[in-house]
Protein backbone atom coordinates (compact mmCIF):
# COMPACT_ATOMS: atom_id res chain seq x y z
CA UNK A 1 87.28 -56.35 -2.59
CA UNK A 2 88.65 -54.08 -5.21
CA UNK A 3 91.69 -52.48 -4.26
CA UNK A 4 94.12 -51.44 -6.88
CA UNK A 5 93.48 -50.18 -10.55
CA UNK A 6 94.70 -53.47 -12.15
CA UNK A 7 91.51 -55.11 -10.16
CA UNK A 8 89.81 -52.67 -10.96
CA UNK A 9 90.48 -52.18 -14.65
CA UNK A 10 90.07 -56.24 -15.13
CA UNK A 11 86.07 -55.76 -14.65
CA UNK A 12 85.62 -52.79 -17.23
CA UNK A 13 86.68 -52.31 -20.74
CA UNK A 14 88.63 -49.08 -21.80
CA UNK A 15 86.48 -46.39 -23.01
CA UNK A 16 86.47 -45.50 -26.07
CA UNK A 17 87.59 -42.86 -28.63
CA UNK A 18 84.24 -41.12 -28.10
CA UNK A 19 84.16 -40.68 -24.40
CA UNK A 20 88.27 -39.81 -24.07
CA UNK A 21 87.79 -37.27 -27.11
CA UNK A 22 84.64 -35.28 -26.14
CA UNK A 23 86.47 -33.79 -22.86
CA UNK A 24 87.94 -29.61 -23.76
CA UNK A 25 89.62 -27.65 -21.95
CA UNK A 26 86.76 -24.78 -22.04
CA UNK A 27 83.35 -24.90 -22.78
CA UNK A 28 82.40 -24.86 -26.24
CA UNK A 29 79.44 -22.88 -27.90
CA UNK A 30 77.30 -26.29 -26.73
CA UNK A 31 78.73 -25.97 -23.17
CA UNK A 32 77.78 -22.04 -23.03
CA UNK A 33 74.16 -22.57 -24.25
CA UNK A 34 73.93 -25.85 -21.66
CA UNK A 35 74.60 -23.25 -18.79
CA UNK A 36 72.86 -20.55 -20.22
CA UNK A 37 69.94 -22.93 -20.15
CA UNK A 38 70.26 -24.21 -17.11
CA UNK A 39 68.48 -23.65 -13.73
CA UNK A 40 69.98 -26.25 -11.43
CA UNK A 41 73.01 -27.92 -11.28
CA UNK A 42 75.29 -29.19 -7.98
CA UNK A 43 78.62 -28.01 -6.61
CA UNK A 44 81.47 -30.47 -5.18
CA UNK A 45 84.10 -29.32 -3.00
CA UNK A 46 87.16 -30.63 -1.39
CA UNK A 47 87.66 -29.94 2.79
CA UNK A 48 91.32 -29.45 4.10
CA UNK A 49 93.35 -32.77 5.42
CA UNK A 50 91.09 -35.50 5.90
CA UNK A 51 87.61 -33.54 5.79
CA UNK A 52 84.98 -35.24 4.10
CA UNK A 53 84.22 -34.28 0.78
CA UNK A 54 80.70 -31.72 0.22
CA UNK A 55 77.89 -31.73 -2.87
CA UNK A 56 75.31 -28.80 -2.79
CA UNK A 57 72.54 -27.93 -4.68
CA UNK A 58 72.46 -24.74 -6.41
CA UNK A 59 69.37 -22.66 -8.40
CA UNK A 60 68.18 -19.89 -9.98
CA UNK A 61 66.70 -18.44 -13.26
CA UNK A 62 68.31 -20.33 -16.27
CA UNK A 63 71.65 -18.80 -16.80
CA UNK A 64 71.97 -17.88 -13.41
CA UNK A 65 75.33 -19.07 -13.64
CA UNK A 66 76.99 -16.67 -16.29
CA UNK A 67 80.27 -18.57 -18.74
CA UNK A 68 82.61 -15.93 -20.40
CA UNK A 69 82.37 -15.49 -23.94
CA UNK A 70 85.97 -17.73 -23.91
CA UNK A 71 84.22 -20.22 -22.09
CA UNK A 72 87.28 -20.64 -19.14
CA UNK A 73 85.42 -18.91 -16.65
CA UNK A 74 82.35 -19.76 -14.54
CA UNK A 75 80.50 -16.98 -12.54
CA UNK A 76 78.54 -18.62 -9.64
CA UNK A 77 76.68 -16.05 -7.52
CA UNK A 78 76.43 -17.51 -3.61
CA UNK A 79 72.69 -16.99 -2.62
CA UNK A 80 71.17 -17.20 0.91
CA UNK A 81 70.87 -20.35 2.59
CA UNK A 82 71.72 -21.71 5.96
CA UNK A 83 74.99 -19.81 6.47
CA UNK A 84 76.98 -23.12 7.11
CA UNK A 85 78.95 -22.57 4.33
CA UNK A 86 79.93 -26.02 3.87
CA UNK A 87 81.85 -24.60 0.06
CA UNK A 88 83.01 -21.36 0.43
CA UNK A 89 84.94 -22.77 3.44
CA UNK A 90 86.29 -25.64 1.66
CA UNK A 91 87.49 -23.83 -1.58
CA UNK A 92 89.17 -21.32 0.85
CA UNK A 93 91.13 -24.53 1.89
CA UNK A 94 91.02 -25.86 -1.37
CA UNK A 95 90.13 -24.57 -4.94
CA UNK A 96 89.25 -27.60 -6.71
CA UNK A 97 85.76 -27.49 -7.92
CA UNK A 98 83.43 -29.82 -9.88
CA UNK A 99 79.95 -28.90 -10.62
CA UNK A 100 77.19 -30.88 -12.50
CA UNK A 101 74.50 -28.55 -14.52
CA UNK A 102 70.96 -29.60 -15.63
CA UNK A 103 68.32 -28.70 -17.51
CA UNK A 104 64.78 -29.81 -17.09
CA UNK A 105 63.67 -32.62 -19.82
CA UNK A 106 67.29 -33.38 -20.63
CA UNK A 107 68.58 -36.80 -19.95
CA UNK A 108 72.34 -35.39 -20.83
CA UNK A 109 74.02 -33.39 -18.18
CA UNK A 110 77.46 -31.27 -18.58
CA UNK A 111 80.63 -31.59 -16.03
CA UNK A 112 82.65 -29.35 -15.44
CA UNK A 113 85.91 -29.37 -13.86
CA UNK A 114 88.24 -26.75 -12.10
CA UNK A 115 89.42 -24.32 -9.83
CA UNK A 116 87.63 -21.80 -7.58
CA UNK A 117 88.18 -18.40 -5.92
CA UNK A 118 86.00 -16.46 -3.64
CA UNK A 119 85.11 -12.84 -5.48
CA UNK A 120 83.62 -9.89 -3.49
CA UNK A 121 85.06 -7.13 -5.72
CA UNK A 122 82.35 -5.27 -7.26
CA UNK A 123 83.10 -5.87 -10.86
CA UNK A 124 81.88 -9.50 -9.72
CA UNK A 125 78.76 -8.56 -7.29
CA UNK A 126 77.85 -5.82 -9.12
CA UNK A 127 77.25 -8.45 -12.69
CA UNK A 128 74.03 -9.98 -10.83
CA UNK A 129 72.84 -7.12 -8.72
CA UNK A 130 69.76 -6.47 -11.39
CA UNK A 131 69.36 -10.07 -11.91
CA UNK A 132 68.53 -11.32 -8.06
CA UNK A 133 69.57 -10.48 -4.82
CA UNK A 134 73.35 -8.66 -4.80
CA UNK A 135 75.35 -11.81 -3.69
CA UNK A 136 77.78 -11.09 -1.38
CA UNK A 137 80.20 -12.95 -3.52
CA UNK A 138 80.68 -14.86 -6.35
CA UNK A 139 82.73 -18.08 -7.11
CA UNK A 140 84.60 -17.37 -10.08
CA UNK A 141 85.43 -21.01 -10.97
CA UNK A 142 88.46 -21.64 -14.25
CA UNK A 143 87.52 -24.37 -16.74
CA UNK A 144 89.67 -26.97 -16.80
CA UNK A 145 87.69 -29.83 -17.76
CA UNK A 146 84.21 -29.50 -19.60
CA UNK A 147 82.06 -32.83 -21.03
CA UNK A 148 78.41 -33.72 -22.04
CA UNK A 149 77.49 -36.88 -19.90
CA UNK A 150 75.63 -39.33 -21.37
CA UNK A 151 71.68 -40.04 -20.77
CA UNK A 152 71.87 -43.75 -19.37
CA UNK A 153 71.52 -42.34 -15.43
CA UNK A 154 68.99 -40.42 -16.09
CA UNK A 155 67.31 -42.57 -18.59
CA UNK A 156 67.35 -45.34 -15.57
CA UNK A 157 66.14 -42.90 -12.67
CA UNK A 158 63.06 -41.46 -15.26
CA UNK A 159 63.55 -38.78 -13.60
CA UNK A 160 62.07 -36.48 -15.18
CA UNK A 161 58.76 -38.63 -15.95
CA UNK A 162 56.09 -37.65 -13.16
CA UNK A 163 54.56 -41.19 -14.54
CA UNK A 164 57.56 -42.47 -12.41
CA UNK A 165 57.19 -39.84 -9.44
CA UNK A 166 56.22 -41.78 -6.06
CA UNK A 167 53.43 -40.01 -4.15
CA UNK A 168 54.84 -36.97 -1.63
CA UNK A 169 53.97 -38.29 1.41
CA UNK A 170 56.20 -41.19 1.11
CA UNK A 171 58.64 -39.41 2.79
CA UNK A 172 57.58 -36.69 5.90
CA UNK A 173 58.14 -32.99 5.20
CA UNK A 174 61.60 -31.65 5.89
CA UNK A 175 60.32 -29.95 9.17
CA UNK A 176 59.06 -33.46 10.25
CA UNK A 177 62.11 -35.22 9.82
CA UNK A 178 64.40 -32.48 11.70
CA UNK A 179 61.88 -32.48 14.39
CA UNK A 180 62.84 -36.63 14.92
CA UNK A 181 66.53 -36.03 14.36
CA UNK A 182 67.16 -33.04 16.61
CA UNK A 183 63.66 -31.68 18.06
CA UNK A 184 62.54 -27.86 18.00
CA UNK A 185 65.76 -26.95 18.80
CA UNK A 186 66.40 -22.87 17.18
CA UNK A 187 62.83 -23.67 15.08
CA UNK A 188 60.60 -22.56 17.93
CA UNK A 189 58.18 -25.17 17.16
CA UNK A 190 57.99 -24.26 13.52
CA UNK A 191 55.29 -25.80 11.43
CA UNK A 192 55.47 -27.01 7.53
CA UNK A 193 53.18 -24.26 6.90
CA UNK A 194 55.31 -21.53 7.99
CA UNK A 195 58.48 -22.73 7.10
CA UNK A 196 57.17 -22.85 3.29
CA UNK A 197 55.67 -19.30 3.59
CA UNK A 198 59.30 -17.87 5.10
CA UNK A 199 61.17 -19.72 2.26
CA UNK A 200 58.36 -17.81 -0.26
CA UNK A 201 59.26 -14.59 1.35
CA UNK A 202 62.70 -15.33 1.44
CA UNK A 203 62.96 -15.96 -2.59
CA UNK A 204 60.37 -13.18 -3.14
CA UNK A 205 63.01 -10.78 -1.62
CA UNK A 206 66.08 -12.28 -3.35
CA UNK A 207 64.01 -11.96 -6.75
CA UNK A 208 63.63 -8.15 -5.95
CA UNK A 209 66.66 -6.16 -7.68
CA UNK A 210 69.41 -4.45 -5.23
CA UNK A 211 68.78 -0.62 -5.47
CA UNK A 212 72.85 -0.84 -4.89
């Protein structure tokens, strides 16, 4: 078992120039048009103490995430969803964010690296009320650390090669697998059918601009 950096660093050459140099402080005019392009990426957040650590998914349009023009800021409006909030809570008890952005048909990803605040002032809502739903805040996130990963995991996963895609029914539909892990509990019996046609309506309404 591996359990101190010497161990560790025995097993695995040093990286090289390439991969210590390409990490800024900002994002670059490369790391602005990645976001800008991109509809998907994931959020990671630290809990207070001991609490385990949280990764969530996050979409919208491409460039739903907006970068300032300096590229040191992040704006990262907080859509509806299942009002655990798993990362607003934890970046109230601690601001360090990473987030991972992708764009379809891309192998390479960008990482970005920094710290968060919760913003509900209106200069902040207000900059995606004609875009989607008004948020009811936004996580204003400061660049710190901003890369291009490489394409080897995705290269491996072929992820984005339906070639590769198992069939759907591999795994049971969301609602199925809740059902097994806690019953009908607060769904009211909810089939696959409906709970596709409330998330529809549910999008449909965030699409629809904020007369606000």
């Amino acid at each position: 078992m591996i359990t101190d950096l010497a161990q560790l660093r025995k097993l695995y050459a040093q990286p090289g120039e390439r991969a210590v140099r390409k990490q800024l402080d900002r994002l670059d005019v490369h790391g602005r048009r990645f976001v800008a392009l991109a509809p998907f990426c994931v959020i990671a957040s630290a809990g207070q103490g001991a609490a385990l650590l949280d990764a969530s998914p996050r979409g919208g349009a491409p460039g739903f995430v907006k970068a300032s023009e300096d590229g040191a800021t992040l704006l990262l409006p907080d859509s509806g969803g299942n009002n655990r909030l798993d990362t607003l809570e934890n970046l109230i008890a601690d601001p360090r964010v990473a987030l991972i952005f992708m764009v379809p048909g891309v192998d390479e990803t960008l990482r970005v690296n920094g710290t968060a605040r919760l913003r509900d002032e209106a200069e902040f809502v207000d900059a995606f009320a004609q875009e989607r739903q008004r948020p009811k805040l936004v996580i204003e996130v400061a660049v710190r650390e901003a890369y291009l990963h490489c394409a080897k995991a995705f290269m491996r996963s072929q992820l984005w090669q339906p070639d590769s895609w198992g069939p759907r029914d591999a795994l049971p539909t969301m609602n199925q697998m809740i059902r097994e892990q806690i019953g009908t509990v607060g769904s009211s019996g909810e089939t696959d059918v409906q709970t596709m046609a409330r998330y529809r309506a549910q999008l449909v309404e965030e699409q629809t601009p904020s007369a606000s």
